[in-house]
PDB file of N, CA and C in Angstrom:
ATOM      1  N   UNK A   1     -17.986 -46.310 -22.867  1.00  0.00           N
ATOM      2  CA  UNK A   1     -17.034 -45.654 -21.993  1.00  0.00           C
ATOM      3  C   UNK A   1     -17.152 -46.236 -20.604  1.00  0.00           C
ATOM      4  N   UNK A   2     -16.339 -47.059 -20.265  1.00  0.00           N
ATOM      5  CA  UNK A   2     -16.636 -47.915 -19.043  1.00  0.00           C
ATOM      6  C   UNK A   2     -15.917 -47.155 -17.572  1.00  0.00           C
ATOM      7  N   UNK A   3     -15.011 -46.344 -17.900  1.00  0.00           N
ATOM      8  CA  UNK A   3     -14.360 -45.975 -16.672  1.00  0.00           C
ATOM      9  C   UNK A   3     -14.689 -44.637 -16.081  1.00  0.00           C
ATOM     10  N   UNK A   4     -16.057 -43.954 -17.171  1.00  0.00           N
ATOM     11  CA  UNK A   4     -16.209 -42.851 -17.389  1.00  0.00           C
ATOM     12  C   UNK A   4     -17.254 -42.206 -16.066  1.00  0.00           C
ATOM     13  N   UNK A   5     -17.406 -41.053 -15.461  1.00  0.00           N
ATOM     14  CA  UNK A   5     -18.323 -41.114 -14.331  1.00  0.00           C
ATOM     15  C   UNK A   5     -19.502 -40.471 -14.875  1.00  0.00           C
ATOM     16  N   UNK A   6     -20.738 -41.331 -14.644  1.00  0.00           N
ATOM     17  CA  UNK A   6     -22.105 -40.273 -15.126  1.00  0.00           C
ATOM     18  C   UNK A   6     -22.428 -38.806 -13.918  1.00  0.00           C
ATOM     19  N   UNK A   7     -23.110 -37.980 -14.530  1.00  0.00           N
ATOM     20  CA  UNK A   7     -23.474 -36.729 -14.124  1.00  0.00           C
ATOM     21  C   UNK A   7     -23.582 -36.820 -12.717  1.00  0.00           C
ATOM     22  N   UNK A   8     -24.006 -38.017 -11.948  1.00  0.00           N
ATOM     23  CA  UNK A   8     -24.912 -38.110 -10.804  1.00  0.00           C
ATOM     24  C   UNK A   8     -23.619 -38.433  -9.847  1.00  0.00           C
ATOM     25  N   UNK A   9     -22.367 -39.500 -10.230  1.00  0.00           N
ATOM     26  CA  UNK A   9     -21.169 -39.756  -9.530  1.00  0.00           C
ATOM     27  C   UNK A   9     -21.053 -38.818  -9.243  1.00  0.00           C
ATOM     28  N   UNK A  10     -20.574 -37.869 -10.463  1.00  0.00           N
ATOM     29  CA  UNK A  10     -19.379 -36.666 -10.850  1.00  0.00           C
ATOM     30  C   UNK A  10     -20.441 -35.906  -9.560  1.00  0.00           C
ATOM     31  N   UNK A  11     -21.592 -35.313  -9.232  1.00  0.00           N
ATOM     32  CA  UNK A  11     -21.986 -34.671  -7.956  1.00  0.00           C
ATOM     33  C   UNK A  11     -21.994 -35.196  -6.947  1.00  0.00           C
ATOM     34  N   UNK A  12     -22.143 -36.203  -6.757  1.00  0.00           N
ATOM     35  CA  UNK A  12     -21.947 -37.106  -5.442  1.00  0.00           C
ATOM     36  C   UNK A  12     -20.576 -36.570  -4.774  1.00  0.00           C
ATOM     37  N   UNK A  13     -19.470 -36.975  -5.731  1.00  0.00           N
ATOM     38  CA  UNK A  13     -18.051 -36.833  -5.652  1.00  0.00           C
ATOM     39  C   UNK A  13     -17.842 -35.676  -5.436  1.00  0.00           C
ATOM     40  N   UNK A  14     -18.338 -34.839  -5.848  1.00  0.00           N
ATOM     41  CA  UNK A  14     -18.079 -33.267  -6.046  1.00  0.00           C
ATOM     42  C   UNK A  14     -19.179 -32.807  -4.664  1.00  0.00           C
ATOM     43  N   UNK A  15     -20.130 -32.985  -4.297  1.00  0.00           N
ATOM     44  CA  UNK A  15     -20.884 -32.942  -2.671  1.00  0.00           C
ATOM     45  C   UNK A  15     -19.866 -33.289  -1.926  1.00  0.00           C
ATOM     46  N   UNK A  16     -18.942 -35.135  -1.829  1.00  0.00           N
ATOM     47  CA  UNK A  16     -18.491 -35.328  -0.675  1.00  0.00           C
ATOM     48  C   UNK A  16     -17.405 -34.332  -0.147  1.00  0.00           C
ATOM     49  N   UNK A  17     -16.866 -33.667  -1.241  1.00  0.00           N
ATOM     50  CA  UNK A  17     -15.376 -33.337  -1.614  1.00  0.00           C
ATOM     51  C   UNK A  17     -15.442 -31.632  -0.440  1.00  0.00           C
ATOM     52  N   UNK A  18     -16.893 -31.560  -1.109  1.00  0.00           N
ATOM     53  CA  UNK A  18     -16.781 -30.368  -0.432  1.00  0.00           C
ATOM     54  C   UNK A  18     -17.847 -29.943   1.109  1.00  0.00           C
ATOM     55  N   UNK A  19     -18.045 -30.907   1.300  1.00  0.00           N
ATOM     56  CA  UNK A  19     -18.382 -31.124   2.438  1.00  0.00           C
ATOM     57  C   UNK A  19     -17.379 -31.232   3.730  1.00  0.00           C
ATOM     58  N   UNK A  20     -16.507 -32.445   3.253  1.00  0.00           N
ATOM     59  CA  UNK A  20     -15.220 -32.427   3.872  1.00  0.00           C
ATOM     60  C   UNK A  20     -14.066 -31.199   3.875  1.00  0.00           C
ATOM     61  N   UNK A  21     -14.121 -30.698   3.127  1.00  0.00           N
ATOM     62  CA  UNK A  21     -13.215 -29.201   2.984  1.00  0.00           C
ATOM     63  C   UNK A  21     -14.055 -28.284   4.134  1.00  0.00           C
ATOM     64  N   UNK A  22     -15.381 -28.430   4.035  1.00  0.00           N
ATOM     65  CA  UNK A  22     -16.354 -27.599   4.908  1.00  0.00           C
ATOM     66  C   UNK A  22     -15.602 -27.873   6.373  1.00  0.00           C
ATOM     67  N   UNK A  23     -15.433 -29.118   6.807  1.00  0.00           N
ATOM     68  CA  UNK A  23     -15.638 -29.878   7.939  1.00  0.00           C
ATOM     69  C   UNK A  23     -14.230 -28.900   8.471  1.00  0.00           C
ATOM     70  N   UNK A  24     -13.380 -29.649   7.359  1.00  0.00           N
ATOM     71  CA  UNK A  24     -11.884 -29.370   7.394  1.00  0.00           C
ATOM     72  C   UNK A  24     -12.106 -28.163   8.249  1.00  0.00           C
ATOM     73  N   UNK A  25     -12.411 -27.000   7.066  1.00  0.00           N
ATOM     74  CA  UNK A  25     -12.191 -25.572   7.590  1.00  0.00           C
ATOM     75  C   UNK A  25     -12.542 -25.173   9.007  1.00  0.00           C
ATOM     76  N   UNK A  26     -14.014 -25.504   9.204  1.00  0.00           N
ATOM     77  CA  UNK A  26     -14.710 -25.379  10.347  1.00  0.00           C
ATOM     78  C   UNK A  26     -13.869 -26.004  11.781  1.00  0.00           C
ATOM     79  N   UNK A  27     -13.027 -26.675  11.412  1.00  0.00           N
ATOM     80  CA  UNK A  27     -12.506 -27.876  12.735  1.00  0.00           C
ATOM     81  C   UNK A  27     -11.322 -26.762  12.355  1.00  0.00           C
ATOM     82  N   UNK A  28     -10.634 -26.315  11.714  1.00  0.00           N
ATOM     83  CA  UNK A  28      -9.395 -25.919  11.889  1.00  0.00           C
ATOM     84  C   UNK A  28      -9.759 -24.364  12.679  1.00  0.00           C
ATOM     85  N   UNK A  29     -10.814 -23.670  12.421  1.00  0.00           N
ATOM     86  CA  UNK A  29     -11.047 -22.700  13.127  1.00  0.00           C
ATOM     87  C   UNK A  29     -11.858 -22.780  14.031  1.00  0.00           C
ATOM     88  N   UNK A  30     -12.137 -23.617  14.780  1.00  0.00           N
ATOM     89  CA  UNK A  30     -12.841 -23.857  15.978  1.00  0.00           C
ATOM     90  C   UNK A  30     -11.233 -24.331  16.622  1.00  0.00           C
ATOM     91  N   UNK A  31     -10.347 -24.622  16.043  1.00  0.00           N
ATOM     92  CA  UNK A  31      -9.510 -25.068  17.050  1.00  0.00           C
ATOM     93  C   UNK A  31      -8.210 -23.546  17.466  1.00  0.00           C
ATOM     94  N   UNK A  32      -8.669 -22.968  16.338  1.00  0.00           N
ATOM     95  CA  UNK A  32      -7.607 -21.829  16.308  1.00  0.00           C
ATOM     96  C   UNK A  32      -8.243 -20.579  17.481  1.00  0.00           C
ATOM     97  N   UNK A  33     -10.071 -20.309  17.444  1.00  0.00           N
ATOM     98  CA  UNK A  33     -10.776 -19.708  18.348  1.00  0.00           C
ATOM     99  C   UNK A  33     -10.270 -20.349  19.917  1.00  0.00           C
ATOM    100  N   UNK A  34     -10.360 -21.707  20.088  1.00  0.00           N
ATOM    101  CA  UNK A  34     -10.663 -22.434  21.342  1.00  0.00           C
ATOM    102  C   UNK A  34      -8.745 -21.875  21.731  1.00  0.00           C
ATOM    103  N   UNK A  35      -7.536 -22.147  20.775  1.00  0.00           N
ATOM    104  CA  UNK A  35      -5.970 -21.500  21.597  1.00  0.00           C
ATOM    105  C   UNK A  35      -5.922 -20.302  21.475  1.00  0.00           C
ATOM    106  N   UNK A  36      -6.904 -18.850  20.542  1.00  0.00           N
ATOM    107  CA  UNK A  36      -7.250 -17.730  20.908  1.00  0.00           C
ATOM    108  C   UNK A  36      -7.513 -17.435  22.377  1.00  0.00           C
ATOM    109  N   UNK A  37      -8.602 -18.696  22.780  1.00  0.00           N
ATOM    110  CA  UNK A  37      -9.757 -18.213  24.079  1.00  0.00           C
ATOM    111  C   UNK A  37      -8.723 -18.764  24.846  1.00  0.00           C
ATOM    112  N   UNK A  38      -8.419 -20.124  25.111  1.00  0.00           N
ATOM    113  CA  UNK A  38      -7.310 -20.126  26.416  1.00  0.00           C
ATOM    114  C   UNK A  38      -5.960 -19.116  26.324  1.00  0.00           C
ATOM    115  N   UNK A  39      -5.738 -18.721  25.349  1.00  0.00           N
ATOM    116  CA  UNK A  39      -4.081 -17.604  25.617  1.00  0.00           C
ATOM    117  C   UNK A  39      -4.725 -16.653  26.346  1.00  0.00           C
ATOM    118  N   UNK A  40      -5.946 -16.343  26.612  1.00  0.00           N
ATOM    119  CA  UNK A  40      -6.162 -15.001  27.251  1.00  0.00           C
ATOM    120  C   UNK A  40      -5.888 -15.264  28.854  1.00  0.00           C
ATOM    121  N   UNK A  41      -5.659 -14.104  29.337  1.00  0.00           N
ATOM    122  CA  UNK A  41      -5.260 -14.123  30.998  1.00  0.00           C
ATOM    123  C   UNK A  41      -6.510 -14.357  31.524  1.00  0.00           C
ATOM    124  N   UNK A  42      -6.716 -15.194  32.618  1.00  0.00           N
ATOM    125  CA  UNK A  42      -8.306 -15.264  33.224  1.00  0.00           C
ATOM    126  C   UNK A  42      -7.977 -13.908  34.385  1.00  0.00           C
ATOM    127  N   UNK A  43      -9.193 -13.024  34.625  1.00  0.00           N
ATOM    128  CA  UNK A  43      -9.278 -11.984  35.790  1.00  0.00           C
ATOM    129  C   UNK A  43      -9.768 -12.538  36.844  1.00  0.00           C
ATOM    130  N   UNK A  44      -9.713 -12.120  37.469  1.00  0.00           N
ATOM    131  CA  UNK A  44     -10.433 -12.278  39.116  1.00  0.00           C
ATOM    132  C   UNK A  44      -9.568 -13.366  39.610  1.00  0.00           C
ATOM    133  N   UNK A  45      -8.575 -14.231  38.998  1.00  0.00           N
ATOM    134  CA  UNK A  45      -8.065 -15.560  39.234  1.00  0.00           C
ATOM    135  C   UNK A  45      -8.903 -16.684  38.973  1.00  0.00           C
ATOM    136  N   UNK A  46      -9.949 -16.510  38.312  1.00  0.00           N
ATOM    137  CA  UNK A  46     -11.213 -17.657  38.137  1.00  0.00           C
ATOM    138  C   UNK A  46     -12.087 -17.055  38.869  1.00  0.00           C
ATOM    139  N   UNK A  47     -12.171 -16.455  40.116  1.00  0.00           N
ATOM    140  CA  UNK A  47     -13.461 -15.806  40.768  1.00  0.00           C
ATOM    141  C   UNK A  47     -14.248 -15.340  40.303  1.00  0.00           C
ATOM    142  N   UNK A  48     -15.606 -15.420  40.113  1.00  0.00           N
ATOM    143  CA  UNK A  48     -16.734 -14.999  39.659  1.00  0.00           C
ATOM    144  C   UNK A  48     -17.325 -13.730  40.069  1.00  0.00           C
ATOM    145  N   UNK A  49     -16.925 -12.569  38.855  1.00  0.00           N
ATOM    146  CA  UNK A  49     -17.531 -11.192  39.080  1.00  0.00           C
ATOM    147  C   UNK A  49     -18.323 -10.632  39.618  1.00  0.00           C
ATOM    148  N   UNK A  50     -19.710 -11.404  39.281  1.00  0.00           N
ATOM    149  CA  UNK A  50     -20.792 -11.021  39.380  1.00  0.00           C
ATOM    150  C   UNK A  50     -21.156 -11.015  40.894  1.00  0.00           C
ATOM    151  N   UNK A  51     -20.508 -12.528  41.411  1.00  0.00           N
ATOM    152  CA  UNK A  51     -20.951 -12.588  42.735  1.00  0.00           C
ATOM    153  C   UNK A  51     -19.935 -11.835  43.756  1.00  0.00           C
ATOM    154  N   UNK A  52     -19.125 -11.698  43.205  1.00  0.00           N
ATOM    155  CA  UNK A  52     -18.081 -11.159  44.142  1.00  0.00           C
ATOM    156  C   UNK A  52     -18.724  -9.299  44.361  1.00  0.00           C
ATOM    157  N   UNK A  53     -19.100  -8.678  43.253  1.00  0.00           N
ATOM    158  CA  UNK A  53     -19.716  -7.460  43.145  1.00  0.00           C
ATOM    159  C   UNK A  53     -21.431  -7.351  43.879  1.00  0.00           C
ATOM    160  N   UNK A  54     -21.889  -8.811  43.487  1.00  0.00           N
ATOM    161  CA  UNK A  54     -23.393  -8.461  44.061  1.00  0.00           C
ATOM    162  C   UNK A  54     -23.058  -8.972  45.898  1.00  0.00           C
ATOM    163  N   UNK A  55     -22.862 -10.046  45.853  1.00  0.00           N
ATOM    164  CA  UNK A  55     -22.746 -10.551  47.112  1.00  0.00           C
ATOM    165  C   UNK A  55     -21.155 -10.155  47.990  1.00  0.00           C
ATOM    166  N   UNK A  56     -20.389  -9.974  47.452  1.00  0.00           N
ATOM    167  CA  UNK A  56     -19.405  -9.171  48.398  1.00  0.00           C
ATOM    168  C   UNK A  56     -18.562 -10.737  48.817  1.00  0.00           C
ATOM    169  N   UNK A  57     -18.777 -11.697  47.721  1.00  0.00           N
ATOM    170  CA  UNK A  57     -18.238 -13.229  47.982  1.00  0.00           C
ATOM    171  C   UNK A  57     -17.310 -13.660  47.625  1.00  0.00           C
ATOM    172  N   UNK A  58     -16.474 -14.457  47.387  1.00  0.00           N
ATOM    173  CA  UNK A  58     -15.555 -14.785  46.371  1.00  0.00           C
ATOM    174  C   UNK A  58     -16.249 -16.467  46.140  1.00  0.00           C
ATOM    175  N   UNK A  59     -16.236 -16.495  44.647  1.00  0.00           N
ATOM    176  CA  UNK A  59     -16.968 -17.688  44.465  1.00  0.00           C
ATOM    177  C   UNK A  59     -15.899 -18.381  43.285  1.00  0.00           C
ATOM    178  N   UNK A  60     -16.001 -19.661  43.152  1.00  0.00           N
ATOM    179  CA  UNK A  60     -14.942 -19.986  42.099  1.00  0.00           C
ATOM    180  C   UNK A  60     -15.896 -20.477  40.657  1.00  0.00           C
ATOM    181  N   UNK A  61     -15.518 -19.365  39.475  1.00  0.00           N
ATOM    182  CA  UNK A  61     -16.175 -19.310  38.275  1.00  0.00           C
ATOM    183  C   UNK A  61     -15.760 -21.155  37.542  1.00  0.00           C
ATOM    184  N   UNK A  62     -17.014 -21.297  37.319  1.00  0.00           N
ATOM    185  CA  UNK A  62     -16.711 -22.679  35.965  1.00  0.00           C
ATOM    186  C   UNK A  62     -16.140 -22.257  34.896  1.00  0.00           C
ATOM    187  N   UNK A  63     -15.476 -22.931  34.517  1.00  0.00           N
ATOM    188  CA  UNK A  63     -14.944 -22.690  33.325  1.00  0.00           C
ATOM    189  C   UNK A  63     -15.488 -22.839  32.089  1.00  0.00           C
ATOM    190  N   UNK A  64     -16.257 -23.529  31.769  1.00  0.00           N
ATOM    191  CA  UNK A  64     -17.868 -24.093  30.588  1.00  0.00           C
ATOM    192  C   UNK A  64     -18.331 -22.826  30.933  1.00  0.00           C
ATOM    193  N   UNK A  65     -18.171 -21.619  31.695  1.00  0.00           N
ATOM    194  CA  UNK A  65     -18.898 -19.891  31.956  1.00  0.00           C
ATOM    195  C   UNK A  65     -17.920 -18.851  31.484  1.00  0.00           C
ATOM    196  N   UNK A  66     -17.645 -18.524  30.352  1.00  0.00           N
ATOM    197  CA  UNK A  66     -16.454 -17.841  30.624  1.00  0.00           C
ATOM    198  C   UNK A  66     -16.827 -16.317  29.355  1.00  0.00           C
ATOM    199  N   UNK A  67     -16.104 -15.358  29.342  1.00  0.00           N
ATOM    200  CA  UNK A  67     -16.719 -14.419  28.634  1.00  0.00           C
ATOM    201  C   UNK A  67     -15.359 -13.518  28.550  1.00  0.00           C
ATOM    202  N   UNK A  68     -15.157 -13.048  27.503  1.00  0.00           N
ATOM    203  CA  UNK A  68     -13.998 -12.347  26.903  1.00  0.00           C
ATOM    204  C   UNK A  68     -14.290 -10.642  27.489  1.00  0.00           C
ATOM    205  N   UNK A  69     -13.586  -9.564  28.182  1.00  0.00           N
ATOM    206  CA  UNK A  69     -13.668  -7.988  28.408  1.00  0.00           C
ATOM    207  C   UNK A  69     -12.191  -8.009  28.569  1.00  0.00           C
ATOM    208  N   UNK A  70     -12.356  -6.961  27.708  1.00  0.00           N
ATOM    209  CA  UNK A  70     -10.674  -5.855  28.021  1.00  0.00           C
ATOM    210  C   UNK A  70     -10.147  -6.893  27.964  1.00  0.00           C
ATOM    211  N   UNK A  71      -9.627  -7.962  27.187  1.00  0.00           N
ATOM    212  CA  UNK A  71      -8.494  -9.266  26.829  1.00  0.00           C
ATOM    213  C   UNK A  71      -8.514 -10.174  28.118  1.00  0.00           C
ATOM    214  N   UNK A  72      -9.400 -10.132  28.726  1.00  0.00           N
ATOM    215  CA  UNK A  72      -9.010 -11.248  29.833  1.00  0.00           C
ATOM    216  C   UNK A  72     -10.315 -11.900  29.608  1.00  0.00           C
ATOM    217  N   UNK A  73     -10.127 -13.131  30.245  1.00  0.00           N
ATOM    218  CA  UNK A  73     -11.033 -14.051  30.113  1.00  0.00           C
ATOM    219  C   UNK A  73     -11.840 -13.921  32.000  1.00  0.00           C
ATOM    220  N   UNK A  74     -13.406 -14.148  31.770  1.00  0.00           N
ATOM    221  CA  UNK A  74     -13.679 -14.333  33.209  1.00  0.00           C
ATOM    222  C   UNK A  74     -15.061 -15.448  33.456  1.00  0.00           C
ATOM    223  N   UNK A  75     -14.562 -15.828  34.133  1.00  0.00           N
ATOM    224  CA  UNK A  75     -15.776 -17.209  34.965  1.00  0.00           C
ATOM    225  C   UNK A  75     -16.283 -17.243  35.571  1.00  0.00           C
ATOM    226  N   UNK A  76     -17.120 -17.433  35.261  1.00  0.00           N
ATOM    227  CA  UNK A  76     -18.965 -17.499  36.197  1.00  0.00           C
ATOM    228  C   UNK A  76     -19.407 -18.183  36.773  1.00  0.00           C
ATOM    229  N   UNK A  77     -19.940 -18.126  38.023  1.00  0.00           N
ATOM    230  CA  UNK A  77     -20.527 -19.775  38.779  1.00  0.00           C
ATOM    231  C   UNK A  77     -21.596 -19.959  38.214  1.00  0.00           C
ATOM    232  N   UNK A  78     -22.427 -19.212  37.586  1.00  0.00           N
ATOM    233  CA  UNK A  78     -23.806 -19.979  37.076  1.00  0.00           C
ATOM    234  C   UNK A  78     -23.954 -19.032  35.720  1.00  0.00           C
ATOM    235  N   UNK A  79     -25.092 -19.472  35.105  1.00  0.00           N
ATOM    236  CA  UNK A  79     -25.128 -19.067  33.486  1.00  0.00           C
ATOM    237  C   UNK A  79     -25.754 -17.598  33.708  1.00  0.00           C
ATOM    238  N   UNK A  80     -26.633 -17.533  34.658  1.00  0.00           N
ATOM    239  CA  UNK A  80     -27.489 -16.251  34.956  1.00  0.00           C
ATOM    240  C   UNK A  80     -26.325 -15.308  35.150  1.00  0.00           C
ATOM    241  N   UNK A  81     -25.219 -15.627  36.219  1.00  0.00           N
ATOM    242  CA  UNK A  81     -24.139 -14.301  36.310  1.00  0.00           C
ATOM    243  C   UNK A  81     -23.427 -14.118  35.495  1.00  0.00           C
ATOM    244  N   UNK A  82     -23.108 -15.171  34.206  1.00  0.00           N
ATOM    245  CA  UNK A  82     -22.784 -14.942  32.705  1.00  0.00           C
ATOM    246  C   UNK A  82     -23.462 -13.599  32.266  1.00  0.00           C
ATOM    247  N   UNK A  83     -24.531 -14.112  32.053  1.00  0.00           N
ATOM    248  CA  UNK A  83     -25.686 -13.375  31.278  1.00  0.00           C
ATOM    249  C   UNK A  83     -25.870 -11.472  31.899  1.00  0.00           C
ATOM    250  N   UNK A  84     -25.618 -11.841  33.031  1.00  0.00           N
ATOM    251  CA  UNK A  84     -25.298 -10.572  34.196  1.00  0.00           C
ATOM    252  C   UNK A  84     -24.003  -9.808  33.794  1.00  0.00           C
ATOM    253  N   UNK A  85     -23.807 -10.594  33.496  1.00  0.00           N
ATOM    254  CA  UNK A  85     -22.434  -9.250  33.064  1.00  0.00           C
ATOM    255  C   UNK A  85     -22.322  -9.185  31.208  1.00  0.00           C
ATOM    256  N   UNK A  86     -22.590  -9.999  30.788  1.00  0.00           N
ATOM    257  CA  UNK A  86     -22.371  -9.720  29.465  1.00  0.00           C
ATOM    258  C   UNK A  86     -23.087  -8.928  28.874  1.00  0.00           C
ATOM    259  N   UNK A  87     -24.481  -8.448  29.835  1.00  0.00           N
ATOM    260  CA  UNK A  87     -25.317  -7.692  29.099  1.00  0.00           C
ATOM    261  C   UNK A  87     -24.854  -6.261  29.988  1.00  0.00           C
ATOM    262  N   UNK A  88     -23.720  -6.181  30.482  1.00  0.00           N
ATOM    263  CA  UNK A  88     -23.207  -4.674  31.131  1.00  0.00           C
ATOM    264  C   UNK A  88     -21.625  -5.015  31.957  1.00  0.00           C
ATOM    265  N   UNK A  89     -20.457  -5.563  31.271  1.00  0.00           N
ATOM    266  CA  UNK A  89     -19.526  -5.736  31.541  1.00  0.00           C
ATOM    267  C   UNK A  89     -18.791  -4.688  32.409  1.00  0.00           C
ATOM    268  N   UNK A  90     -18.723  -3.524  31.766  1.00  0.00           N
ATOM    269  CA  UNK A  90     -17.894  -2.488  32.543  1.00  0.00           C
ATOM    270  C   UNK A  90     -18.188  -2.150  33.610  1.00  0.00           C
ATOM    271  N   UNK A  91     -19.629  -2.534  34.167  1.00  0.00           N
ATOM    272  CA  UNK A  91     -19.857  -2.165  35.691  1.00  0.00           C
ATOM    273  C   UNK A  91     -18.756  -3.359  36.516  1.00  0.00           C
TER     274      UNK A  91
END
């Protein structure tokens, strides 16, 4: 049987197949999360919560900082004032 695939192809083939379906899926919903996360309205205008509440500042949030409350999106100047509000948003 010359055209025939032994046990070891037939898994190879059957690994790549579904590896790539993996990939597939994963890339199609990382891309569907990422036009979820930008449709949201950003608050503060990009201004950063944390500092604007602790320091009484207006600071302009990065965008690589950003954290989902009540459907709006908001940006943080540093990872610590991330972390500052995500662990108590509603204040």
């Amino acid at each position: 049987m010359e055209g025939s695939l032994g046990p070891r192809k037939r898994w190879y083939r059957f690994s790549l197949a579904t590896l790539f379906l993996f990939v597939l899926i994963a890339a199609i919903a990382s891309a569907s999360y990422v036009h979820w996360l930008r449709s949201r309205p950003i608050g503060l205008d990009g201004y950063c919560p944390v500092t604007l509440k602790q320091m009484h500042r207006w600071q302009t949030g990065d965008p690589q900082l950003q954290s989902i409350y009540a459907g709006r999106r908001y940006l943080f100047a540093t990872r610590a004032e991330q972390q500052i509000f995500e662990s108590s948003p509603e204040k």
